[in-house]
C-alpha atoms as a PDB file:
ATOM      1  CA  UNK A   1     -39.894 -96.964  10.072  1.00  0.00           C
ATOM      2  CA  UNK A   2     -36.959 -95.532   8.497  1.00  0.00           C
ATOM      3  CA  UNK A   3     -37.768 -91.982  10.065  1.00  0.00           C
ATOM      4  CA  UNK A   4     -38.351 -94.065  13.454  1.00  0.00           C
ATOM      5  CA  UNK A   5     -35.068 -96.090  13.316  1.00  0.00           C
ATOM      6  CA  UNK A   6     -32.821 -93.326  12.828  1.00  0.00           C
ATOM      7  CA  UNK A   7     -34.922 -90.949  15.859  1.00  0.00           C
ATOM      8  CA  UNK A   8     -34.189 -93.995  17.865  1.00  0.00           C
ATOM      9  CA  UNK A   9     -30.711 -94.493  16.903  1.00  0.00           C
ATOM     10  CA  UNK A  10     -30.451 -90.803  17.423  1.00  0.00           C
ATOM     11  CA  UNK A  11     -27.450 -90.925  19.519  1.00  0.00           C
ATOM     12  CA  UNK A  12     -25.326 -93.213  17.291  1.00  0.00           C
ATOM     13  CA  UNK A  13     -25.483 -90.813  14.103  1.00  0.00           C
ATOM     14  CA  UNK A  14     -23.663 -88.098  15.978  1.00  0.00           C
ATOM     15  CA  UNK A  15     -21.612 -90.609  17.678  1.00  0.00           C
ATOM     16  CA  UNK A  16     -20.301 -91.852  13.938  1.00  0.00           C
ATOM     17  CA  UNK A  17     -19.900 -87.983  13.316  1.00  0.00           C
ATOM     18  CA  UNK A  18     -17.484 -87.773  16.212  1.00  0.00           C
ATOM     19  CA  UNK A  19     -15.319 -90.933  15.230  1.00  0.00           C
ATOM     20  CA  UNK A  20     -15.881 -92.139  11.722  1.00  0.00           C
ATOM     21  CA  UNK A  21     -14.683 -95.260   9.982  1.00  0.00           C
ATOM     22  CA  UNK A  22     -11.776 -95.736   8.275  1.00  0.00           C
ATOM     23  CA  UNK A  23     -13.030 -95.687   4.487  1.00  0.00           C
ATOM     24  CA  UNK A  24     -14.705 -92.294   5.504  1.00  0.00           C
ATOM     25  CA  UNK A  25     -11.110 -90.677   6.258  1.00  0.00           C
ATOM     26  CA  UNK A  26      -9.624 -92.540   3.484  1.00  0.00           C
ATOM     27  CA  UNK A  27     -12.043 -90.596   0.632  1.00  0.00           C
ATOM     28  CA  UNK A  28     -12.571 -87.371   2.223  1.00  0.00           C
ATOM     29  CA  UNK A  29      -8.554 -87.279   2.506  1.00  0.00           C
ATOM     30  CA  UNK A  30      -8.447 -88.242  -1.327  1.00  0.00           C
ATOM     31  CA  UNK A  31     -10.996 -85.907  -2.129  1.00  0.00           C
ATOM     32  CA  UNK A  32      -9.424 -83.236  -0.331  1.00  0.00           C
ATOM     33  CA  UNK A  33      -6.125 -84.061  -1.940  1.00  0.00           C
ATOM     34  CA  UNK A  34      -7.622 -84.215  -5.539  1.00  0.00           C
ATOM     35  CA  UNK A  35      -8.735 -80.793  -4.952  1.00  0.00           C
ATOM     36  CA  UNK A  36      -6.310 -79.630  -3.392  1.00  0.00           C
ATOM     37  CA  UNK A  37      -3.839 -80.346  -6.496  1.00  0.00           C
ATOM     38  CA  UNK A  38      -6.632 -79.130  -8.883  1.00  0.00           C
ATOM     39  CA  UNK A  39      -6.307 -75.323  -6.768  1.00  0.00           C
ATOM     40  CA  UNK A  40      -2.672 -75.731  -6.820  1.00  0.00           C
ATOM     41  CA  UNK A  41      -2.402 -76.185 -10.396  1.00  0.00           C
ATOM     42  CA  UNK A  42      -5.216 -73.756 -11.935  1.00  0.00           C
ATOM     43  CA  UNK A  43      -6.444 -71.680  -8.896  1.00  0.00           C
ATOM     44  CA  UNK A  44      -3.792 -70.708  -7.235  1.00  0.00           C
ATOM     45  CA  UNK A  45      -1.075 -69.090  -9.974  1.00  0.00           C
ATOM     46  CA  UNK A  46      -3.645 -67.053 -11.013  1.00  0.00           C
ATOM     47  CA  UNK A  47      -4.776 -66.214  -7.556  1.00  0.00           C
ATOM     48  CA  UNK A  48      -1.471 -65.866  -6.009  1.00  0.00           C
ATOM     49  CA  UNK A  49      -0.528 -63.757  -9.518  1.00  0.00           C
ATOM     50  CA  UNK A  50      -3.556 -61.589  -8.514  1.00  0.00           C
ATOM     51  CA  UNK A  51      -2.052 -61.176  -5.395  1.00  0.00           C
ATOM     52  CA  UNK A  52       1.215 -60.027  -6.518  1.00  0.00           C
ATOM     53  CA  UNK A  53      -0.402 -57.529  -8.644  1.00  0.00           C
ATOM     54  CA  UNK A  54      -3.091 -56.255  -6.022  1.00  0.00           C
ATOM     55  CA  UNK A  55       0.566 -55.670  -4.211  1.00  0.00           C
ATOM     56  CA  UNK A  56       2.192 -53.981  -6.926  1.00  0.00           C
ATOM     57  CA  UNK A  57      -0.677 -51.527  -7.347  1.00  0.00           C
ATOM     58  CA  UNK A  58      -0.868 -50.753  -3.739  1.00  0.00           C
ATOM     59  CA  UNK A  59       3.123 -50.401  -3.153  1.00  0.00           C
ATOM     60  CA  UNK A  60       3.021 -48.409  -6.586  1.00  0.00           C
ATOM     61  CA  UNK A  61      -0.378 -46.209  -5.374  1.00  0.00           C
ATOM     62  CA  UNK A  62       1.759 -45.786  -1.831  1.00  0.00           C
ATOM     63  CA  UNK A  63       4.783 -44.632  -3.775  1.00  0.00           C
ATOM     64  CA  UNK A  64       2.555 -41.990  -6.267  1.00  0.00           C
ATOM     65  CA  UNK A  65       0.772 -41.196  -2.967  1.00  0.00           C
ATOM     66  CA  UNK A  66       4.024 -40.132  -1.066  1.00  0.00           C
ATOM     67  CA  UNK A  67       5.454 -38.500  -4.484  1.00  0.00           C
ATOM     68  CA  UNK A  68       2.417 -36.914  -4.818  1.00  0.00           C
ATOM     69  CA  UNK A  69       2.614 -35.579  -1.124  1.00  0.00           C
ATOM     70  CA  UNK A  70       5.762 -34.546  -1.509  1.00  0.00           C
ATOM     71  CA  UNK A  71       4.950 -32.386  -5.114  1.00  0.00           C
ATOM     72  CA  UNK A  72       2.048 -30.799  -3.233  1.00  0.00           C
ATOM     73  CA  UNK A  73       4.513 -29.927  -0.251  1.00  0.00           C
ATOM     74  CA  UNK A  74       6.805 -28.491  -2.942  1.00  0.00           C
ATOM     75  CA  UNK A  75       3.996 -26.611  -4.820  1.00  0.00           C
ATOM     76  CA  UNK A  76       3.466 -25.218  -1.638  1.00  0.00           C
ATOM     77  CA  UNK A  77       6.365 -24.069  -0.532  1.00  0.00           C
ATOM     78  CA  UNK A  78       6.249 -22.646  -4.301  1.00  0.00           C
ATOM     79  CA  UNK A  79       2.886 -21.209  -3.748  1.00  0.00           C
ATOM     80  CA  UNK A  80       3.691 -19.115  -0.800  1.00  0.00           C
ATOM     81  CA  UNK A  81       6.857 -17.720  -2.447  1.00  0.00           C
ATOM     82  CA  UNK A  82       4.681 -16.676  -5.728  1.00  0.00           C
ATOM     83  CA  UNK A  83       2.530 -15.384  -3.191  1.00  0.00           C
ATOM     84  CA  UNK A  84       5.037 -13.286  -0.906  1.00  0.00           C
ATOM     85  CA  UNK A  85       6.480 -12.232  -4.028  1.00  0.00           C
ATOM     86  CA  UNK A  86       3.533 -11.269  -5.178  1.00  0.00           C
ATOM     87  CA  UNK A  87       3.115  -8.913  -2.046  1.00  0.00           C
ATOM     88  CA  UNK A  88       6.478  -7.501  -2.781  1.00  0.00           C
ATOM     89  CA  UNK A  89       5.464  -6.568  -6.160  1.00  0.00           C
ATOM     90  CA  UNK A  90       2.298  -5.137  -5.033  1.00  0.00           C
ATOM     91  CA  UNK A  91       3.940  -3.150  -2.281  1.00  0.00           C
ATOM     92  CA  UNK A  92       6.722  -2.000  -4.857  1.00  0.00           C
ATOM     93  CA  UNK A  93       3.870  -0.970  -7.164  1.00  0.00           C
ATOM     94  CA  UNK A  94       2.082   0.748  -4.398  1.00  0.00           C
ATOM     95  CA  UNK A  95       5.218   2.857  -2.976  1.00  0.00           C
ATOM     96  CA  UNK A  96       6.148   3.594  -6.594  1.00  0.00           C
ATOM     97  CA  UNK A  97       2.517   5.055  -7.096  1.00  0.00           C
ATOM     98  CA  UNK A  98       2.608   6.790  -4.023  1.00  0.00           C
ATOM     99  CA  UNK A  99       6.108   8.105  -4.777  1.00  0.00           C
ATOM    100  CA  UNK A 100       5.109   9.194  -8.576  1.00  0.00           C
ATOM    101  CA  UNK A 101       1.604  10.571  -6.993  1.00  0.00           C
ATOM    102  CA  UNK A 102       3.552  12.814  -4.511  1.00  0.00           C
ATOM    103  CA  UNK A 103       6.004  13.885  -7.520  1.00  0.00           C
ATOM    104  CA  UNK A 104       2.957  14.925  -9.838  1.00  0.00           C
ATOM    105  CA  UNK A 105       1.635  17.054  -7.094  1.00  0.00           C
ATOM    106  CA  UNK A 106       5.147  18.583  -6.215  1.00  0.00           C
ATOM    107  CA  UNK A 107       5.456  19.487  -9.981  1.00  0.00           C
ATOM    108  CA  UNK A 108       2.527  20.856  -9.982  1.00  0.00           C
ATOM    109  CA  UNK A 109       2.994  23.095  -7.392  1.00  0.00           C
ATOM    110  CA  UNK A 110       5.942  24.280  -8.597  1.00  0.00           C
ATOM    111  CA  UNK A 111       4.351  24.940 -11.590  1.00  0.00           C
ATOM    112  CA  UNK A 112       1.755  26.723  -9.884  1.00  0.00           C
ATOM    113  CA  UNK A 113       4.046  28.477  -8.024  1.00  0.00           C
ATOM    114  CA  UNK A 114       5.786  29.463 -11.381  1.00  0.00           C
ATOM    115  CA  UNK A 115       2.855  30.361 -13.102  1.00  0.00           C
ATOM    116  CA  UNK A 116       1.556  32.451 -10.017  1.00  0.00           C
ATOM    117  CA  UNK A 117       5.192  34.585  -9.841  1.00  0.00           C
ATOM    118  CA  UNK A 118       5.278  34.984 -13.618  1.00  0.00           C
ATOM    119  CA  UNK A 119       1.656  36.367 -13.707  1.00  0.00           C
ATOM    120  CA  UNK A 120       2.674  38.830 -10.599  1.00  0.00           C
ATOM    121  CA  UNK A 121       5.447  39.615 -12.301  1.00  0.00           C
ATOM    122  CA  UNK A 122       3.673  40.633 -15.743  1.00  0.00           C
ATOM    123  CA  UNK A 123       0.630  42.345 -13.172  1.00  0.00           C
ATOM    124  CA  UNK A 124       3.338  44.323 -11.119  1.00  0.00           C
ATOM    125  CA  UNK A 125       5.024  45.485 -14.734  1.00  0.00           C
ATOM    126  CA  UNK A 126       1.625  46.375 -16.220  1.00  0.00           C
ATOM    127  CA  UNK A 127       0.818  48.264 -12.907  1.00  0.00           C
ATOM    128  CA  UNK A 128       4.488  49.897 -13.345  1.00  0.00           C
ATOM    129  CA  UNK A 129       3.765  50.812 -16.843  1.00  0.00           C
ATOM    130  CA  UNK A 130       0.348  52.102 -16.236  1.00  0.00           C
ATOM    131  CA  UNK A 131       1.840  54.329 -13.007  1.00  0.00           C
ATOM    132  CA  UNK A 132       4.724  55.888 -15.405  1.00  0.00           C
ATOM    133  CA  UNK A 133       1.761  56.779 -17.543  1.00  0.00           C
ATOM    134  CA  UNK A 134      -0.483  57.893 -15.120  1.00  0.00           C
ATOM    135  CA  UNK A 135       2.564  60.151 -13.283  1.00  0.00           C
ATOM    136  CA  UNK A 136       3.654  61.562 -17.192  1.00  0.00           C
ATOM    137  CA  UNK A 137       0.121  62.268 -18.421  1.00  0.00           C
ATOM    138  CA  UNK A 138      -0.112  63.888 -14.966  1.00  0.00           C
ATOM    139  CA  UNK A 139       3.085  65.796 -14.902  1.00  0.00           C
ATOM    140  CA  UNK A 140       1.874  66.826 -18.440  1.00  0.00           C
ATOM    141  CA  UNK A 141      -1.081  68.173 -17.399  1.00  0.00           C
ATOM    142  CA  UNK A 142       0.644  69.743 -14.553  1.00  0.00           C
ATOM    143  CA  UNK A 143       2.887  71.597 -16.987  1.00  0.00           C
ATOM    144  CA  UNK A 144       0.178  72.458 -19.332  1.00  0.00           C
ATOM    145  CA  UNK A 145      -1.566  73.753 -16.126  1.00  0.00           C
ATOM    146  CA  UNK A 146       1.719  75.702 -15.215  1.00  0.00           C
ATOM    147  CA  UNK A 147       1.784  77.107 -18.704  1.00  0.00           C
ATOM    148  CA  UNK A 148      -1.511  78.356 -18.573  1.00  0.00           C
ATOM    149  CA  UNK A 149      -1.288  79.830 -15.539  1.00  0.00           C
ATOM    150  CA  UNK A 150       2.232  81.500 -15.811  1.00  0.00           C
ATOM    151  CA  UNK A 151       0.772  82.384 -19.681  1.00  0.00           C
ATOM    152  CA  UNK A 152      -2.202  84.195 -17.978  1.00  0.00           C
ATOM    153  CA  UNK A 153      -0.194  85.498 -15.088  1.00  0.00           C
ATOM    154  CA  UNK A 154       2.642  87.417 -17.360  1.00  0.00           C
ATOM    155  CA  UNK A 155       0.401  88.783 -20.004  1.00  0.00           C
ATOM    156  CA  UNK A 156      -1.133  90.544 -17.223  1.00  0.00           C
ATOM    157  CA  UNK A 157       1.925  91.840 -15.515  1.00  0.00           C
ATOM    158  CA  UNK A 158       3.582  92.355 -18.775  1.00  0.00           C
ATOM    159  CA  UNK A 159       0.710  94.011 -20.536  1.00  0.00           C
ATOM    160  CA  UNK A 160       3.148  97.022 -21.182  1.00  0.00           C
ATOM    161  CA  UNK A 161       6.111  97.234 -23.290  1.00  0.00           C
ATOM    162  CA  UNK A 162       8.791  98.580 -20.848  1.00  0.00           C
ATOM    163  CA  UNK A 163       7.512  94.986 -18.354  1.00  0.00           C
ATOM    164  CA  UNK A 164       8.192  92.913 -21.246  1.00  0.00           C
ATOM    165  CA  UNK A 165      11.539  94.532 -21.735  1.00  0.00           C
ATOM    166  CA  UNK A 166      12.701  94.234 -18.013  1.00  0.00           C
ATOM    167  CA  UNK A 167      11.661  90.852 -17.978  1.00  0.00           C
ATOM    168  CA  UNK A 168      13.375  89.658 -20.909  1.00  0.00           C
ATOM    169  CA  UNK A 169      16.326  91.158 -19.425  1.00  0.00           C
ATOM    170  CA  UNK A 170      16.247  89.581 -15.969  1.00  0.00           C
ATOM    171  CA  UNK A 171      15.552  86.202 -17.921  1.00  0.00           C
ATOM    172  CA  UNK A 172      18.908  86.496 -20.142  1.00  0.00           C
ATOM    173  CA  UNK A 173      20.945  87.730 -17.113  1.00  0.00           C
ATOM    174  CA  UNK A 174      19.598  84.367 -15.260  1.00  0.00           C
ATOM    175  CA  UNK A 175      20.658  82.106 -18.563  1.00  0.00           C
ATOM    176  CA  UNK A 176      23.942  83.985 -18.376  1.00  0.00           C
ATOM    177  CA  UNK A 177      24.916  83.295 -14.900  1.00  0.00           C
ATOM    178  CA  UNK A 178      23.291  79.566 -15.103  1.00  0.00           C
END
């Protein structure tokens, strides 16, 4: 009957919803005050301290954020002068290689060039020395020959005395007038 009274009374429940009594603002007022202070004292200190400190740590995150930025903007900025440097170094290094490469192979060219004229020299001296021998042993078989040959040649036309004797004679009168 309950169940049936308040079905048929269906209307009036929501009506009381809409405009309640008196007593029923009174306490919910008082109850919402009562806990109200209770959240004002214990609740909210902590809560608005939690606050406070969720806003420190994001204004202090925001400020290592932006010095962080700008460190990695300066690391950076160092990075790319380590870097170009770096390519000066390496092109340094490079040129002085190529420099000291080139003066290696000019010195030993020269050296080469040294040891190539000092070994024509010493050939072109032995060849000198070995012509002067050649032309004396030559020019002293040549005068053996000659000796030979005149040898044989005046003991036959002075196979007799009185050809000896004329000869002798035109050979002092040519030392004489020499």
């Amino acid at each position: 009957m309950l169940l049936k009274h308040r079905l048929g009374e269906g209307g009036t429940i929501f009506m009381q919803l809409l405009t309640p009594g008196l007593g029923l603002i009174i306490w919910t007022l008082l109850a919402f005050l009562v806990v109200f202070f209770i959240l004002r004292k214990f609740a909210w200190p902590s809560i608005l301290g939690g606050l406070r400190k969720r806003e420190q740590t994001i204004a202090d995150s925001l400020a290592t954020a932006e010095r962080i930025k700008s460190e990695m903007a300066q690391m950076k900025n160092e990075n790319e002068a380590i870097l170009a440097k770096a390519r000066e170094e390496r092109s340094q290094m490079l040129k002085e290689a190529r420099e000291t490469k080139d003066k290696i192979i000019n010195e030993a060219k020269e050296q080469a060039k040294v040891e190539a004229n000092k070994i024509i020299v010493e050939a072109q001296a032995a060849i000198d020395t070995q012509k002067m021998a050649a032309l004396t042993d030559v020019k002293n078989q040549i005068g053996k020959l000659v000796i030979e040959v005149t040898e044989k040649v005046l003991r036959k036309e002075l196979s007799t005395q009185e050809a000896q004797e004329a000869h002798i004679k035109d050979l002092v009168n040519d030392v004489n007038l020499s």
